[in-house]
PDB file of N, CA and C in Angstrom:
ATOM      1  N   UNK A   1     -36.508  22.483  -2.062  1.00  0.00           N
ATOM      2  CA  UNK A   1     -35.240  23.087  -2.419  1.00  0.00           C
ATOM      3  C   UNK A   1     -34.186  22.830  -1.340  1.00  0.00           C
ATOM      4  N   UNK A   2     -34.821  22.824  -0.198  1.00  0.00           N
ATOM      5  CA  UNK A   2     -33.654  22.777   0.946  1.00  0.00           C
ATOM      6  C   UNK A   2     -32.973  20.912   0.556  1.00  0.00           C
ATOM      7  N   UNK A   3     -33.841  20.576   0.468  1.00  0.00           N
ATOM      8  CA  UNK A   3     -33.831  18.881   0.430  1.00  0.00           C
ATOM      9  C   UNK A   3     -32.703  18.866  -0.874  1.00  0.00           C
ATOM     10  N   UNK A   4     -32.874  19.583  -1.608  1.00  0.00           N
ATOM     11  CA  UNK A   4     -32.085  19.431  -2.521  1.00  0.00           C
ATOM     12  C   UNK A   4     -30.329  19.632  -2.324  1.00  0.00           C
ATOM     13  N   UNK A   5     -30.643  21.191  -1.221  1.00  0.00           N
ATOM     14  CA  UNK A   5     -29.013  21.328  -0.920  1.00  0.00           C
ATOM     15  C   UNK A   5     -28.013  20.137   0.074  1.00  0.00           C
ATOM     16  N   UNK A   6     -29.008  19.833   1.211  1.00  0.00           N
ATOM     17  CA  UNK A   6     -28.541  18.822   1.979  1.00  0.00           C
ATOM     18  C   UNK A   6     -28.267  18.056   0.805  1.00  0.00           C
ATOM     19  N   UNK A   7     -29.264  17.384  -0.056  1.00  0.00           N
ATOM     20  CA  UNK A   7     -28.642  15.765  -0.843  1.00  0.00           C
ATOM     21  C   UNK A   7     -27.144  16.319  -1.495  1.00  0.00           C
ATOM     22  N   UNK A   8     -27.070  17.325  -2.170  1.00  0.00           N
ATOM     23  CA  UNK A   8     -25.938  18.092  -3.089  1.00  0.00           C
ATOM     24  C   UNK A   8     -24.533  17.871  -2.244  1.00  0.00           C
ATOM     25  N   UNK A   9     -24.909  18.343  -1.322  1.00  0.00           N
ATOM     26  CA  UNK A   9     -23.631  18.404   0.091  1.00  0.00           C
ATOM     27  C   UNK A   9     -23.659  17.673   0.756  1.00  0.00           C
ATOM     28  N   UNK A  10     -24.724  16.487   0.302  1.00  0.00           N
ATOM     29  CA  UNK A  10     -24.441  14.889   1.581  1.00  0.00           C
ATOM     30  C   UNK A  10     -23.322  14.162   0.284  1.00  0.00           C
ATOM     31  N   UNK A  11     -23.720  14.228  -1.185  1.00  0.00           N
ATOM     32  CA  UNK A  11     -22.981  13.580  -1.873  1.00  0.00           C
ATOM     33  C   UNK A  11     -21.936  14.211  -2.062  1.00  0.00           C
ATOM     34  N   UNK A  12     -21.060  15.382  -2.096  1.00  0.00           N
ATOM     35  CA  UNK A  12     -20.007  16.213  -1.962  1.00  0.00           C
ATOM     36  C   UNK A  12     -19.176  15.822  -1.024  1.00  0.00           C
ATOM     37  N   UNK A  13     -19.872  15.636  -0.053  1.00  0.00           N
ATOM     38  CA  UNK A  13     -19.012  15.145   1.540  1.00  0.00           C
ATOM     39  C   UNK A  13     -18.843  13.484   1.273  1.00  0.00           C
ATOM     40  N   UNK A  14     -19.688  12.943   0.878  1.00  0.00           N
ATOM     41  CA  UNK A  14     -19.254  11.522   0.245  1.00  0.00           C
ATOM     42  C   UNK A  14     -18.461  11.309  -0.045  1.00  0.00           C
ATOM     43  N   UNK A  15     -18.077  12.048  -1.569  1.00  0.00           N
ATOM     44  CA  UNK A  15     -17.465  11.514  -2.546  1.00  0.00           C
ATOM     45  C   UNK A  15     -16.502  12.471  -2.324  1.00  0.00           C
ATOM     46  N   UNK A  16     -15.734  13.464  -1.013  1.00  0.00           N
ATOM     47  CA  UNK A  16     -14.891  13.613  -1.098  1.00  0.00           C
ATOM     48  C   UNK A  16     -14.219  12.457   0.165  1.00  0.00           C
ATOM     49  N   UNK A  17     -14.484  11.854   0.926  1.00  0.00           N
ATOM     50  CA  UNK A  17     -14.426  11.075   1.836  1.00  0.00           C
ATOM     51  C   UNK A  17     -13.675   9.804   0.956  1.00  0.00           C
ATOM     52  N   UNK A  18     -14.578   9.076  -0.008  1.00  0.00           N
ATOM     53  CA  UNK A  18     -14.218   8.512  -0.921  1.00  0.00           C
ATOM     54  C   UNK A  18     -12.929   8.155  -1.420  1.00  0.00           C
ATOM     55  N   UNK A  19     -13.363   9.538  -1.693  1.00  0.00           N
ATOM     56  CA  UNK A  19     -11.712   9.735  -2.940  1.00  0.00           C
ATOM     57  C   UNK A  19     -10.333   9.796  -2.058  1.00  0.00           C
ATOM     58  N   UNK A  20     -10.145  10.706  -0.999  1.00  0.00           N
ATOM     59  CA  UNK A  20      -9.320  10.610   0.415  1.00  0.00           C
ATOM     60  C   UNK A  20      -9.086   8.930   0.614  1.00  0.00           C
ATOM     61  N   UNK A  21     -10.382   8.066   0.752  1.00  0.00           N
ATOM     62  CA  UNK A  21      -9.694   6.554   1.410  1.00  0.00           C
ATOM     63  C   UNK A  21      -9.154   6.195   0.259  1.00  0.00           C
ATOM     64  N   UNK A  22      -9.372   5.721  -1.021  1.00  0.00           N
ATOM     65  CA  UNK A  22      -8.841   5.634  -2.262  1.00  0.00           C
ATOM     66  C   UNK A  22      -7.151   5.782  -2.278  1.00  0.00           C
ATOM     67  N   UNK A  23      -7.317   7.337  -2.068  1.00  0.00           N
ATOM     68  CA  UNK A  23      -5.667   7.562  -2.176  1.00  0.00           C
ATOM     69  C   UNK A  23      -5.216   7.154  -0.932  1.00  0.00           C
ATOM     70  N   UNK A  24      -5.217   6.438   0.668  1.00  0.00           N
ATOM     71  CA  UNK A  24      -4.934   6.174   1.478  1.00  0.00           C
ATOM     72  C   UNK A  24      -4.635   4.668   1.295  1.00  0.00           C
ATOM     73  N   UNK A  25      -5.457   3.985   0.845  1.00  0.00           N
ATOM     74  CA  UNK A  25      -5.123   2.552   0.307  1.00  0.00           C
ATOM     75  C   UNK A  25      -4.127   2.706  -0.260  1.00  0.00           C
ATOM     76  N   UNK A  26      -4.197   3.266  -2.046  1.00  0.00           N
ATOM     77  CA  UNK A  26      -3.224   2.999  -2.821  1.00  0.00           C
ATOM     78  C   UNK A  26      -1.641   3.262  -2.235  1.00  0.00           C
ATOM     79  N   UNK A  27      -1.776   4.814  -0.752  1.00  0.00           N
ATOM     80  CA  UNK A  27      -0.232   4.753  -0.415  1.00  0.00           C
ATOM     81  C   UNK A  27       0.118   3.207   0.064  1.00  0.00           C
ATOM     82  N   UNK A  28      -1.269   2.962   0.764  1.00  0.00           N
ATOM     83  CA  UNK A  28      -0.401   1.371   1.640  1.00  0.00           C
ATOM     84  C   UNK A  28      -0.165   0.095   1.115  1.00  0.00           C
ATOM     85  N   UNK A  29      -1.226   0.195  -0.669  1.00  0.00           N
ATOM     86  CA  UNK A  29      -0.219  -0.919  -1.048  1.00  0.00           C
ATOM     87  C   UNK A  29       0.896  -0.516  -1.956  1.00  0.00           C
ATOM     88  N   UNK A  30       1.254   1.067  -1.716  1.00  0.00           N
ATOM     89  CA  UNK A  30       3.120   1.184  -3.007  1.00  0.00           C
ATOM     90  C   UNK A  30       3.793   0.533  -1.507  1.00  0.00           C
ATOM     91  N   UNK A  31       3.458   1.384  -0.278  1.00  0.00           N
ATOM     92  CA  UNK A  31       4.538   0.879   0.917  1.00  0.00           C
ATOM     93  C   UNK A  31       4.108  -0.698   0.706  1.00  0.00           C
ATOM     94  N   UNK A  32       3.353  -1.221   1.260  1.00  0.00           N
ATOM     95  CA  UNK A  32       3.282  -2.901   1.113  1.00  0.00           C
ATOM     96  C   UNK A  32       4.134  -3.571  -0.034  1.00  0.00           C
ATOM     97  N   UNK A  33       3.915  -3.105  -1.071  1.00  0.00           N
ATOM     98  CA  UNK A  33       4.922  -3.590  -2.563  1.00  0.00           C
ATOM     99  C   UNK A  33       6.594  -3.382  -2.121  1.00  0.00           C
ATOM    100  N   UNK A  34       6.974  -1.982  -1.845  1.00  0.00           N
ATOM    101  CA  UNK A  34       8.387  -1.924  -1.202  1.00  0.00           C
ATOM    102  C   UNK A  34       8.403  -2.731  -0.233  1.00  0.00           C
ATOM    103  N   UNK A  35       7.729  -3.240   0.742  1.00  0.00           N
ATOM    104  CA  UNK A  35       8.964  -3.750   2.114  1.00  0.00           C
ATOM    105  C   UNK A  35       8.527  -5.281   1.724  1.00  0.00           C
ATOM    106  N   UNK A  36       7.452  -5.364   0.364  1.00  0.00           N
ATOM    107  CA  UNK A  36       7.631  -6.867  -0.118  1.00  0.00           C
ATOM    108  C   UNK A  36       8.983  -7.238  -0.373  1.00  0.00           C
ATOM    109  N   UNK A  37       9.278  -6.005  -1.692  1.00  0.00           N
ATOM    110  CA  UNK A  37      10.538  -6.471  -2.368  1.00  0.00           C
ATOM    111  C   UNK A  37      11.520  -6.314  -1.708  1.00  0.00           C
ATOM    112  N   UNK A  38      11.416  -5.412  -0.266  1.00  0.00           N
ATOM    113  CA  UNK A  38      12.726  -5.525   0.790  1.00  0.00           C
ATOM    114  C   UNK A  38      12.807  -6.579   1.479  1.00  0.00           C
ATOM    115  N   UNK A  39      12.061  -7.319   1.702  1.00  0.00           N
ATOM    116  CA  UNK A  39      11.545  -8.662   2.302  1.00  0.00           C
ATOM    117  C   UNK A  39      12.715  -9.606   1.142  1.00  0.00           C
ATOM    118  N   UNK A  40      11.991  -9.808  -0.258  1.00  0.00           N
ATOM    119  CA  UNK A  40      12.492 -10.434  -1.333  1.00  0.00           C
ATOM    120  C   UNK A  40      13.971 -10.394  -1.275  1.00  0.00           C
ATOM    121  N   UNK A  41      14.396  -9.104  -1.602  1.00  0.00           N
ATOM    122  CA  UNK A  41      16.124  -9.309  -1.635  1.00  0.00           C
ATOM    123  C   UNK A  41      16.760  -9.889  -0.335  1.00  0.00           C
ATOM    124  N   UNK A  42      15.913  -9.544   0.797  1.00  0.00           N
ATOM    125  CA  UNK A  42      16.440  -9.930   1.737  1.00  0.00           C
ATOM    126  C   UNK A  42      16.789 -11.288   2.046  1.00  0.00           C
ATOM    127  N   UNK A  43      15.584 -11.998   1.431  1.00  0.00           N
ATOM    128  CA  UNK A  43      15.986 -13.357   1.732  1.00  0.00           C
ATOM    129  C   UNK A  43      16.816 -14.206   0.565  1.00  0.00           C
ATOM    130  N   UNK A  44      17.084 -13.296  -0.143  1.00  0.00           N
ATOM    131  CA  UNK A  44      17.687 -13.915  -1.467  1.00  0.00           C
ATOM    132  C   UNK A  44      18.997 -13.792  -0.965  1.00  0.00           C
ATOM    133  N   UNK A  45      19.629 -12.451  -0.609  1.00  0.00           N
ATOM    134  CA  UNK A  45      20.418 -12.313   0.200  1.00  0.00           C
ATOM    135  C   UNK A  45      20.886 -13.388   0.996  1.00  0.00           C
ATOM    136  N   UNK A  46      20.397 -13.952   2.366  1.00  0.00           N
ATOM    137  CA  UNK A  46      20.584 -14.764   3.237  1.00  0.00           C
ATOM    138  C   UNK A  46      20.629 -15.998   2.378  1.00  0.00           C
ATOM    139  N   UNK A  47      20.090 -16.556   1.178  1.00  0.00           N
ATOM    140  CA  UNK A  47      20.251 -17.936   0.847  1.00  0.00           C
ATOM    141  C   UNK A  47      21.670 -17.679  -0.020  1.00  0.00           C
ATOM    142  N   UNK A  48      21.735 -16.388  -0.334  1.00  0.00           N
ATOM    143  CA  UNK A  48      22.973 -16.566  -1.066  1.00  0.00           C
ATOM    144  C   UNK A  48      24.533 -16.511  -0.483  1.00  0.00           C
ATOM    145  N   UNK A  49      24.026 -15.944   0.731  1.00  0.00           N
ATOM    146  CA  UNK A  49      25.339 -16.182   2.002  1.00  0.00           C
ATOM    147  C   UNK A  49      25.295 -17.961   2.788  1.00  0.00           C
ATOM    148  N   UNK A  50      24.468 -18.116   2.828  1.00  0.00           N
ATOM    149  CA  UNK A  50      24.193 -19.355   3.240  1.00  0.00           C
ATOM    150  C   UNK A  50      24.955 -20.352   2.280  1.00  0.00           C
ATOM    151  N   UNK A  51      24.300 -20.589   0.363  1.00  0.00           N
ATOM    152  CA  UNK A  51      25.246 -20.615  -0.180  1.00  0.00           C
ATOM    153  C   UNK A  51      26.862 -21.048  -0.340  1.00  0.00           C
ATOM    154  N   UNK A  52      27.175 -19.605   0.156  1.00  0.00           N
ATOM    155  CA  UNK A  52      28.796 -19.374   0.021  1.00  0.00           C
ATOM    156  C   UNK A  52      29.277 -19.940   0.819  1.00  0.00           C
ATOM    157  N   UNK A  53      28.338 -19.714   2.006  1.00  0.00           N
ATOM    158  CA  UNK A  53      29.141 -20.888   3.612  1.00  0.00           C
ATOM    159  C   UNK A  53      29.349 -21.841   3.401  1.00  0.00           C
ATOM    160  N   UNK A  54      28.074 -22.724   2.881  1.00  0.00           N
ATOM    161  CA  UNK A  54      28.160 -24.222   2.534  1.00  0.00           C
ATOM    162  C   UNK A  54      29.079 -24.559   1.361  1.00  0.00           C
ATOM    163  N   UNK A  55      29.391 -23.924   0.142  1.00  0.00           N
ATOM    164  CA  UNK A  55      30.648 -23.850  -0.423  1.00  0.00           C
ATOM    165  C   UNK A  55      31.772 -24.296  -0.249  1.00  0.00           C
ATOM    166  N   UNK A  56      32.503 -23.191   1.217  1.00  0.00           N
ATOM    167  CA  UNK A  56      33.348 -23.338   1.090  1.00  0.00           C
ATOM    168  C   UNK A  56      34.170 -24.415   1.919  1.00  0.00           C
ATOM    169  N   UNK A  57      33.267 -25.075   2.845  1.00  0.00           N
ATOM    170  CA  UNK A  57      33.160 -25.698   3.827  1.00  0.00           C
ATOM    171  C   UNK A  57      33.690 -27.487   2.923  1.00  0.00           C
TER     172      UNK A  57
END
């Protein structure tokens, strides 16, 4: 019986451990996805000033 509570509360402590890294990933790839697409405009940005320079030149 004892054997039983340890296994009960070794997998409890698991699978709350688990679930915690889970949601720790998923924050770092929404942040990873944003400073992608801040990355993205950014350089779209710079080719599109770049662009205008060479334009007007």
């Amino acid at each position: 019986m004892k054997n039983l509570k340890l296994l009960s509360l070794s997998i409890l402590v698991l699978s709350l451990f688990m679930l915690a890294s889970c949601e720790f990933i998923g924050g770092v790839f929404k942040a990873g996805m944003g400073f992608g697409i801040f990355i993205v405009v950014a350089i779209i940005v710079v080719i599109v000033v770049l662009l205008m320079r060479a334009g007007k030149k």
